[in-house]
C-alpha atoms as a PDB file:
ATOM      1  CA  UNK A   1       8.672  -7.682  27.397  1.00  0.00           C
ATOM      2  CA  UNK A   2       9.290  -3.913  28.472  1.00  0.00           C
ATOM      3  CA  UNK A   3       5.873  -2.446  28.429  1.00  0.00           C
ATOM      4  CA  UNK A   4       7.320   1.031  27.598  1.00  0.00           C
ATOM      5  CA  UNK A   5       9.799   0.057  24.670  1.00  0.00           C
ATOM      6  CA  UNK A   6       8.750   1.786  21.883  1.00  0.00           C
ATOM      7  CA  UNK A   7       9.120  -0.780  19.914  1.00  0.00           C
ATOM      8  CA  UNK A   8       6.425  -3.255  21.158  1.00  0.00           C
ATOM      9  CA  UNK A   9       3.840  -4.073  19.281  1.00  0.00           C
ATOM     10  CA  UNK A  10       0.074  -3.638  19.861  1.00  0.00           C
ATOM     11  CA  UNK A  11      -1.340  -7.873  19.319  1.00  0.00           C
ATOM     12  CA  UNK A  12      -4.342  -7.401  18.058  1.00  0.00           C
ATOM     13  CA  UNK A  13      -4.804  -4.039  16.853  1.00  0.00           C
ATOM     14  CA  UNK A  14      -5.585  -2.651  13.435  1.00  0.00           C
ATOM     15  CA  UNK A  15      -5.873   0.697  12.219  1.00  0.00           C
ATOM     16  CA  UNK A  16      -6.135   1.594   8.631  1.00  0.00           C
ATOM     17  CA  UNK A  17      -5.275   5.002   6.724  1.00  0.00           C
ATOM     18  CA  UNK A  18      -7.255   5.448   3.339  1.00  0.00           C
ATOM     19  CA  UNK A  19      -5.263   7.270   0.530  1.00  0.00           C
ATOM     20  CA  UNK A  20      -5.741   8.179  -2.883  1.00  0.00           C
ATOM     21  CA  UNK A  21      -3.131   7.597  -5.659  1.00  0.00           C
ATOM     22  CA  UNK A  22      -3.555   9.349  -9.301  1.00  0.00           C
ATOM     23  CA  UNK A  23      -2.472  11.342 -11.839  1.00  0.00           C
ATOM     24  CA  UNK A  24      -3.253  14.278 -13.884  1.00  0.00           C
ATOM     25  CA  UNK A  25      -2.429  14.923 -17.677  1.00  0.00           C
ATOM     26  CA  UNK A  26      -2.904  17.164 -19.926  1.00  0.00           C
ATOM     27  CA  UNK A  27      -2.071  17.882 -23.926  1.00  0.00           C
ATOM     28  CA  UNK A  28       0.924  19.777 -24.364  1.00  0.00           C
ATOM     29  CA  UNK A  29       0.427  22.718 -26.611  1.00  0.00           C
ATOM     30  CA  UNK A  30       3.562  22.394 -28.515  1.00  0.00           C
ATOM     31  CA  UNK A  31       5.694  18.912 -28.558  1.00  0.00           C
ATOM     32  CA  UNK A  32       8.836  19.069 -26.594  1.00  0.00           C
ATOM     33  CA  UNK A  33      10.650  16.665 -28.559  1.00  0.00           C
ATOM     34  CA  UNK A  34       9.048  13.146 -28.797  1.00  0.00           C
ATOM     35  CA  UNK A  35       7.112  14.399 -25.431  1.00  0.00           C
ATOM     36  CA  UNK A  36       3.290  14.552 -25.534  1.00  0.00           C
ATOM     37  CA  UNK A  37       2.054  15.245 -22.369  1.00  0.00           C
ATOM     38  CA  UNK A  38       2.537  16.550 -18.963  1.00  0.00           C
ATOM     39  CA  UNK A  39       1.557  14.609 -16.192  1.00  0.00           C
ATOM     40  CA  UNK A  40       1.697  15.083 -12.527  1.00  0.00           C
ATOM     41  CA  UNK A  41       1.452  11.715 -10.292  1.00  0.00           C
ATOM     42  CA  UNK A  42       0.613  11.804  -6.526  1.00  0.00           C
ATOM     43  CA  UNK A  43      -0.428  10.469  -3.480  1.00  0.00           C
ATOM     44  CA  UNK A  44      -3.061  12.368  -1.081  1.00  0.00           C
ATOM     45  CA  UNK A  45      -4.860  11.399   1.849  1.00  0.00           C
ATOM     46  CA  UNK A  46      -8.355  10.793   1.844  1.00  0.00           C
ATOM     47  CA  UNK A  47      -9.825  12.321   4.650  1.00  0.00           C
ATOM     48  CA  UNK A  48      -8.528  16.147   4.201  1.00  0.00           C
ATOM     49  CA  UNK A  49      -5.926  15.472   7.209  1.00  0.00           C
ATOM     50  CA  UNK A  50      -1.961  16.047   7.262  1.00  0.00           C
ATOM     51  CA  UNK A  51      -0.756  12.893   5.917  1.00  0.00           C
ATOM     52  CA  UNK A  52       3.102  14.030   6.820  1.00  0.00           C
ATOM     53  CA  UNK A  53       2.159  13.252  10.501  1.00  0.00           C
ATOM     54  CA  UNK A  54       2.666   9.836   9.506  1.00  0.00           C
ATOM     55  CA  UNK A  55       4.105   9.327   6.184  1.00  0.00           C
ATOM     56  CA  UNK A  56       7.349  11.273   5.873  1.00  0.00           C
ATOM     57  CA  UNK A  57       8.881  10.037   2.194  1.00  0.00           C
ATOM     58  CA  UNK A  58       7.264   8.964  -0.618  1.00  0.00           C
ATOM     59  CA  UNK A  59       9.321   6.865  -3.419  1.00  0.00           C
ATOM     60  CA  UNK A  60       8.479   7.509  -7.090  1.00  0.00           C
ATOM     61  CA  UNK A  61      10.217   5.358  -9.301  1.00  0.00           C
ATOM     62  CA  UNK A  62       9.576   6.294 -12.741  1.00  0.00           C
ATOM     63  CA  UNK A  63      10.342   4.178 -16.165  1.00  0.00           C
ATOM     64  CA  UNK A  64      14.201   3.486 -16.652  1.00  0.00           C
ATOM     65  CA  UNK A  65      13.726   6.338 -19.862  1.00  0.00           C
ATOM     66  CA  UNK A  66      14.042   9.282 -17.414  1.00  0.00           C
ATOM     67  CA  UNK A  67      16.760  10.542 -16.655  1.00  0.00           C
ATOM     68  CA  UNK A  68      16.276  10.937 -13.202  1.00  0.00           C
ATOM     69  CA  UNK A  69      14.122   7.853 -12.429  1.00  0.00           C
ATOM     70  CA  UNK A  70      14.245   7.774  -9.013  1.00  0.00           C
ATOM     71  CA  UNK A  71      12.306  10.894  -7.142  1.00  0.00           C
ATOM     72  CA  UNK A  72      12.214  10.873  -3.640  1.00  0.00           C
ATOM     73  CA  UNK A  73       9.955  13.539  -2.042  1.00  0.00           C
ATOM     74  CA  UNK A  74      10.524  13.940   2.056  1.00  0.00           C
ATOM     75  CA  UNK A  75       6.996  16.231   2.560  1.00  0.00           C
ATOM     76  CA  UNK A  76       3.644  16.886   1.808  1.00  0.00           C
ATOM     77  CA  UNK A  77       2.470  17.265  -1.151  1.00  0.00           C
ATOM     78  CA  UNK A  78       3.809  13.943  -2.070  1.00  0.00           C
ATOM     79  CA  UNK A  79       3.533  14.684  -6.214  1.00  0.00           C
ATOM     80  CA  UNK A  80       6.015  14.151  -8.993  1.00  0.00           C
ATOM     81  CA  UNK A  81       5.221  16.360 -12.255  1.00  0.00           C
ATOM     82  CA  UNK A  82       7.160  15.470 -15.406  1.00  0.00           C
ATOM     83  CA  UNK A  83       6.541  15.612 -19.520  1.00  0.00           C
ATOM     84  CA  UNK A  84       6.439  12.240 -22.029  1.00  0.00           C
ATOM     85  CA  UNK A  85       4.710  10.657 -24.328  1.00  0.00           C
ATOM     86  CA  UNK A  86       3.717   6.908 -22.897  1.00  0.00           C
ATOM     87  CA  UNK A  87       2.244   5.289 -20.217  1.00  0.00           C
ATOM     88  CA  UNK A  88       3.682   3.105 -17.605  1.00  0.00           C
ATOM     89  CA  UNK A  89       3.727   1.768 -13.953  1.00  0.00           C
ATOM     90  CA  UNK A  90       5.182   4.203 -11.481  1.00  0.00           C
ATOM     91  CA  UNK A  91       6.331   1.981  -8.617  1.00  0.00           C
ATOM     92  CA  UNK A  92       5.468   4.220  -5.276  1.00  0.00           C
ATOM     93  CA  UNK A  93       7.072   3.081  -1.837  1.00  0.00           C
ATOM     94  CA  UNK A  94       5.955   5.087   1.189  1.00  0.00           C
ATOM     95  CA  UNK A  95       7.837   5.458   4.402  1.00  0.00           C
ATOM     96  CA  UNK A  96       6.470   5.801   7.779  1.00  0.00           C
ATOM     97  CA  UNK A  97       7.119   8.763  10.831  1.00  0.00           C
ATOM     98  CA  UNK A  98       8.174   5.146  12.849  1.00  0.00           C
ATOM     99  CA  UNK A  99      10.874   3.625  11.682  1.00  0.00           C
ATOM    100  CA  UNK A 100      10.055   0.257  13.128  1.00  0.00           C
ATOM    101  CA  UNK A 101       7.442  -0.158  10.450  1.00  0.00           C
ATOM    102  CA  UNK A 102       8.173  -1.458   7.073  1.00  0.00           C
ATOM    103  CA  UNK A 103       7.572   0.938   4.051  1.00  0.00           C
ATOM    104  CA  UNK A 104       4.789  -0.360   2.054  1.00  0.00           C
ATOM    105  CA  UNK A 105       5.126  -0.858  -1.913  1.00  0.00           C
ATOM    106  CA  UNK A 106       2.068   0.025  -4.371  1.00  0.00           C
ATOM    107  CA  UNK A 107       2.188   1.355  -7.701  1.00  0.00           C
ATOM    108  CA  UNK A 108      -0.245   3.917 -10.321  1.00  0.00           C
ATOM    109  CA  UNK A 109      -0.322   3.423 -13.744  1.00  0.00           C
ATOM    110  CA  UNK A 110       0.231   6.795 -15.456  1.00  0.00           C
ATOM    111  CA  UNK A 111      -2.661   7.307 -17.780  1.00  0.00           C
ATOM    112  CA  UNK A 112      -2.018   9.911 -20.399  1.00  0.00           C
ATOM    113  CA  UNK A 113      -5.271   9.803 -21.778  1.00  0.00           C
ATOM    114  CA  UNK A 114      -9.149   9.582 -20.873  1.00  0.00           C
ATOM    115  CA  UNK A 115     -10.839   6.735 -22.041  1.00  0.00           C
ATOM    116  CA  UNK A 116     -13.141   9.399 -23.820  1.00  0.00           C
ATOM    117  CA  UNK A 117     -12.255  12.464 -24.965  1.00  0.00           C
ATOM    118  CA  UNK A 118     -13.119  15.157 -27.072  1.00  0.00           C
ATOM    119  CA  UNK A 119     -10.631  14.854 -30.135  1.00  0.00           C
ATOM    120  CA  UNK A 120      -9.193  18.209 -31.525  1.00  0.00           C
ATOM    121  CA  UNK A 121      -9.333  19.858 -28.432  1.00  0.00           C
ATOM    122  CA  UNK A 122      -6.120  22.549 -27.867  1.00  0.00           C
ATOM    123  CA  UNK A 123      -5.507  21.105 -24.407  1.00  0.00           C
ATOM    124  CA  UNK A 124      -6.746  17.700 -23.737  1.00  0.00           C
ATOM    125  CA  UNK A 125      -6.978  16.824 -19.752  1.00  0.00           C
ATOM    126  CA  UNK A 126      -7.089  13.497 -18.302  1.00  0.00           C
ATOM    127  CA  UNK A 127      -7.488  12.814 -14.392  1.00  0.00           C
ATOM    128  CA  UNK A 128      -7.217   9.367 -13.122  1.00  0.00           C
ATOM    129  CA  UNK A 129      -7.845   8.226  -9.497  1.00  0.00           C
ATOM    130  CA  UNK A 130      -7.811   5.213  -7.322  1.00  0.00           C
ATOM    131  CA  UNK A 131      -8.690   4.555  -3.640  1.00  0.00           C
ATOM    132  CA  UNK A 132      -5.847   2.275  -1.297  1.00  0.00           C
ATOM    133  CA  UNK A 133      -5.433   1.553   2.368  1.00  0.00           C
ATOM    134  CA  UNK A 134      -2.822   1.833   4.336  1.00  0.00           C
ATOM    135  CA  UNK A 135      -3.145  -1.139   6.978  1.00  0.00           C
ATOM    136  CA  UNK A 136      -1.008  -1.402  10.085  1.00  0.00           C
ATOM    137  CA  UNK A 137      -1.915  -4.728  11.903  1.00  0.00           C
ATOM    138  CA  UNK A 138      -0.014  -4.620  15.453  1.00  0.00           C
ATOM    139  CA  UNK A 139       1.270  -1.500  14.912  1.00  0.00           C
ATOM    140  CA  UNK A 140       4.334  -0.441  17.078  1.00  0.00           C
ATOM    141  CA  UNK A 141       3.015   1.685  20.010  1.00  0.00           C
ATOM    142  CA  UNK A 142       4.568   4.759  18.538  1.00  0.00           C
ATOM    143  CA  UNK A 143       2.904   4.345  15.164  1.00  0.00           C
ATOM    144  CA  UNK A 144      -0.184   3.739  16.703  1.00  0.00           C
ATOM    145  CA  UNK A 145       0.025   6.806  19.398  1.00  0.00           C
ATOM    146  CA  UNK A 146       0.883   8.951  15.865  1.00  0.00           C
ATOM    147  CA  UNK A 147      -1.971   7.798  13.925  1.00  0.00           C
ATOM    148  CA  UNK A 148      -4.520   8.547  17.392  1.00  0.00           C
ATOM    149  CA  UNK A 149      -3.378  11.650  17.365  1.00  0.00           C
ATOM    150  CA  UNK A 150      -4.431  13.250  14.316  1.00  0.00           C
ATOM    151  CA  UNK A 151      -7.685  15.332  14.515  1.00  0.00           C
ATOM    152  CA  UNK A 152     -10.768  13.571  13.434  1.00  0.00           C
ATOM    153  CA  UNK A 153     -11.500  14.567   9.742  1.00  0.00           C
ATOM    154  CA  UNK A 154     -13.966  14.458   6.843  1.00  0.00           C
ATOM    155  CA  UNK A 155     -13.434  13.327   2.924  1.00  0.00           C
ATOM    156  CA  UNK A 156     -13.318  16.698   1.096  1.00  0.00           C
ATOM    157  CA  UNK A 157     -14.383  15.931  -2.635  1.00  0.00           C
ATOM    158  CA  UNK A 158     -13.227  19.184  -4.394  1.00  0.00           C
ATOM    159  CA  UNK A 159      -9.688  17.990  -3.949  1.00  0.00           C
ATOM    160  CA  UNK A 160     -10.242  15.524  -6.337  1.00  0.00           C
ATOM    161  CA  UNK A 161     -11.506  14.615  -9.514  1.00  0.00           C
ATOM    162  CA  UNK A 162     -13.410  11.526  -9.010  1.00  0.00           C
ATOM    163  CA  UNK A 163     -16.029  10.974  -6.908  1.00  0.00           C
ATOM    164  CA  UNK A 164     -15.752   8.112  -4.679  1.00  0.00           C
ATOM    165  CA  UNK A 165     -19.037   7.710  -3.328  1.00  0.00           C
ATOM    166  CA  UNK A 166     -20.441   4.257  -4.688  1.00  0.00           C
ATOM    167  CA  UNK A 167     -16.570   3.703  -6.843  1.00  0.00           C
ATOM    168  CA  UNK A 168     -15.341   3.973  -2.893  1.00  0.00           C
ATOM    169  CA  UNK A 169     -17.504   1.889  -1.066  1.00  0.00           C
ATOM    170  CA  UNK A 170     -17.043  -0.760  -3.928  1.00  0.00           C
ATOM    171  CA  UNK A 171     -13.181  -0.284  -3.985  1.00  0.00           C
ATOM    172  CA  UNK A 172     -13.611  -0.483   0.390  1.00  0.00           C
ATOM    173  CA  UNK A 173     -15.632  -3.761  -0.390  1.00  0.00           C
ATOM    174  CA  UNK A 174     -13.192  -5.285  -2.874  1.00  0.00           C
ATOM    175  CA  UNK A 175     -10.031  -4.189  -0.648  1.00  0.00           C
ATOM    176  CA  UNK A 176     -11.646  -6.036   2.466  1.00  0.00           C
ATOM    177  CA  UNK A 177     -12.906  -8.827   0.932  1.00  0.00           C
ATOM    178  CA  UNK A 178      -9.392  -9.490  -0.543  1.00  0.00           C
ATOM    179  CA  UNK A 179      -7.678  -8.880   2.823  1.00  0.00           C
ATOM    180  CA  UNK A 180     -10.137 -11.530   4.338  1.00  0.00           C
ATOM    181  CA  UNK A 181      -9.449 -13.755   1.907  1.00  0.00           C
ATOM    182  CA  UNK A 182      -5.648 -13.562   2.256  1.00  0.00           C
ATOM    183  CA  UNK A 183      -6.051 -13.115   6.900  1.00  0.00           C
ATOM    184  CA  UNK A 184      -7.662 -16.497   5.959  1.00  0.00           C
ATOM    185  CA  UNK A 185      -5.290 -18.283   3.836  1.00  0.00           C
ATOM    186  CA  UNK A 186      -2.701 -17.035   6.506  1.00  0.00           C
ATOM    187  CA  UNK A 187      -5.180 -19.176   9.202  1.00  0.00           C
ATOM    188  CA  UNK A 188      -5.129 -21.967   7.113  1.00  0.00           C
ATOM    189  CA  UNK A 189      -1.367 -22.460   6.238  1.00  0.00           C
ATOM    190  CA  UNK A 190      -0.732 -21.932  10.017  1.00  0.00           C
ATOM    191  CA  UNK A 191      -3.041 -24.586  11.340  1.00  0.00           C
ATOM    192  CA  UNK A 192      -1.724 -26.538   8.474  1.00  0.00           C
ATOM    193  CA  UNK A 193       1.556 -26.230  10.191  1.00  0.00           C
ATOM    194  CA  UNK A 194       0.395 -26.662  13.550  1.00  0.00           C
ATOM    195  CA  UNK A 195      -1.365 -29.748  12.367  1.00  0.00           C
ATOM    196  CA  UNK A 196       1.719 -31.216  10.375  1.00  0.00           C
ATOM    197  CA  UNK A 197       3.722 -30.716  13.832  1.00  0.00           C
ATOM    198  CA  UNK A 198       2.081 -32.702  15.722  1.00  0.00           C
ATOM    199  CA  UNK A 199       1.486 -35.257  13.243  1.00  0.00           C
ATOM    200  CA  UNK A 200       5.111 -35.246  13.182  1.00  0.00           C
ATOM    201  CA  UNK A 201       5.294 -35.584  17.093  1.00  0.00           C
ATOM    202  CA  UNK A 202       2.679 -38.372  17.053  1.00  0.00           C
ATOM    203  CA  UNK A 203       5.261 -40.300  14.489  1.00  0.00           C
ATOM    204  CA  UNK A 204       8.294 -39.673  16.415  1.00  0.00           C
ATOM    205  CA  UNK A 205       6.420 -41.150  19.772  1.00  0.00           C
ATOM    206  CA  UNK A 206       5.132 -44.017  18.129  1.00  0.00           C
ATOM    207  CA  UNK A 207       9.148 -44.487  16.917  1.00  0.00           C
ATOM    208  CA  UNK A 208      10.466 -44.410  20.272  1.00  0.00           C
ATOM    209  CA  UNK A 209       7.984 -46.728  21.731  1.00  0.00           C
ATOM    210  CA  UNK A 210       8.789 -49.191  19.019  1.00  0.00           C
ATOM    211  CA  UNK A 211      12.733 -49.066  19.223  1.00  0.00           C
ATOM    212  CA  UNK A 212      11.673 -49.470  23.274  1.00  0.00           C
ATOM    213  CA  UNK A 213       9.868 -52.801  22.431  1.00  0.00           C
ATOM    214  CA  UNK A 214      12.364 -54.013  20.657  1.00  0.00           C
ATOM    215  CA  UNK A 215      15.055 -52.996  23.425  1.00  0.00           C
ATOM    216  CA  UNK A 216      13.272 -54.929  25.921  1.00  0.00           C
ATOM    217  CA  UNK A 217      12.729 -57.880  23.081  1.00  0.00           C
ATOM    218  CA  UNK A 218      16.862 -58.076  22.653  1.00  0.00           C
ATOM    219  CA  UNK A 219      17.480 -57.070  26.247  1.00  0.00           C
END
């Protein structure tokens, strides 16, 4: 292995980007049609840092009912704003500044209205938030020198609406607890394999020693 291809990957090492998915809505004043709402839907780093060091498109694939359903944006801020009247999955794919690594999938569901609200109100606002992580385990060198070199940084709350605090550290908890659960599963079906292997080896030898015995028995 060429220690200075680019492509090599670092055994061993993770490194982890939070981000924050959401969406804004608010009331439209007058109906456009059938359409309610506006809504804008994004994805934001958590730690107030330039996320298009490292992420340089950002999918949006909106219901089938739009007419453009497909929105892909290519830089910070990484936001789709649109009018409607329902709620639905956005599917979200985000690409990475190194090609060698495979976009990752994720999806926000488009909430067009707080679970409690004042009703009556001229222009009702809803603003719903959820915290991810971006994991790359044995990251190519390059994505790995890219992600190092971004300035330390701190989680600025007034950019957004919730705040994490205790909903964070519980939605850190649940995300690592999950990702242990599944590393382990992974463990498991691989010494599963390793252990069916040489079960299988153990058969095969005790199959040639017996068609030897009986060999020597005819010969």
């Amino acid at each position: 292995m060429d220690p200075n291809n680019p492509q090599n990957r670092l055994k061993g090492v993770t490194l982890v980007k939070g981000i924050v998915m959401g969406n804004t809505a608010y009331k439209l004043r007058e109906k456009d049609g059938d359409r309610t709402h506006e809504w804008k839907v994004y994805l934001r780093p958590y730690l107030d840092e330039d996320i298009g060091r490292y992420i340089t498109k950002v999918q949006f694939k909106l219901h089938d009912s739009y007419k453009n359903s497909n929105i892909q944006i290519e830089k910070p801020p990484f936001e789709v704003t649109e009018t409607g009247w329902g709620e639905f999955d956005v599917n979200v794919k985000i690409f990475f500044a190194d090609i060698n690594e495979k976009p990752i999938q994720t999806f926000h569901y488009i909430r067009l209205h707080a679970p409690l609200h004042n009703e009556g109100t001229e222009n009702e606002f809803c603003g719903v938030e959820h915290y991810e992580e971006l994991v790359f385990q044995d990251p190519t060198s390059v994505m790995a020198d890219i992600l190092n070199s971004i300035p330390p940084a701190i989680h600025n709350p007034t950019s957004f609406f919730t705040h994490f605090g205790d909903v964070h550290n519980q939605q850190i908890s649940t995300i690592r607890n999950a990702r242990q659960l599944i590393q382990k599963e992974i463990e498991d079906l691989k010494k599963n394999i390793i252990d069916g292997h040489e079960f299988l080896q153990s058969k095969i030898s005790e199959l040639k020693n017996v068609n030897i015995k009986k060999e020597l028995l005819e010969g």
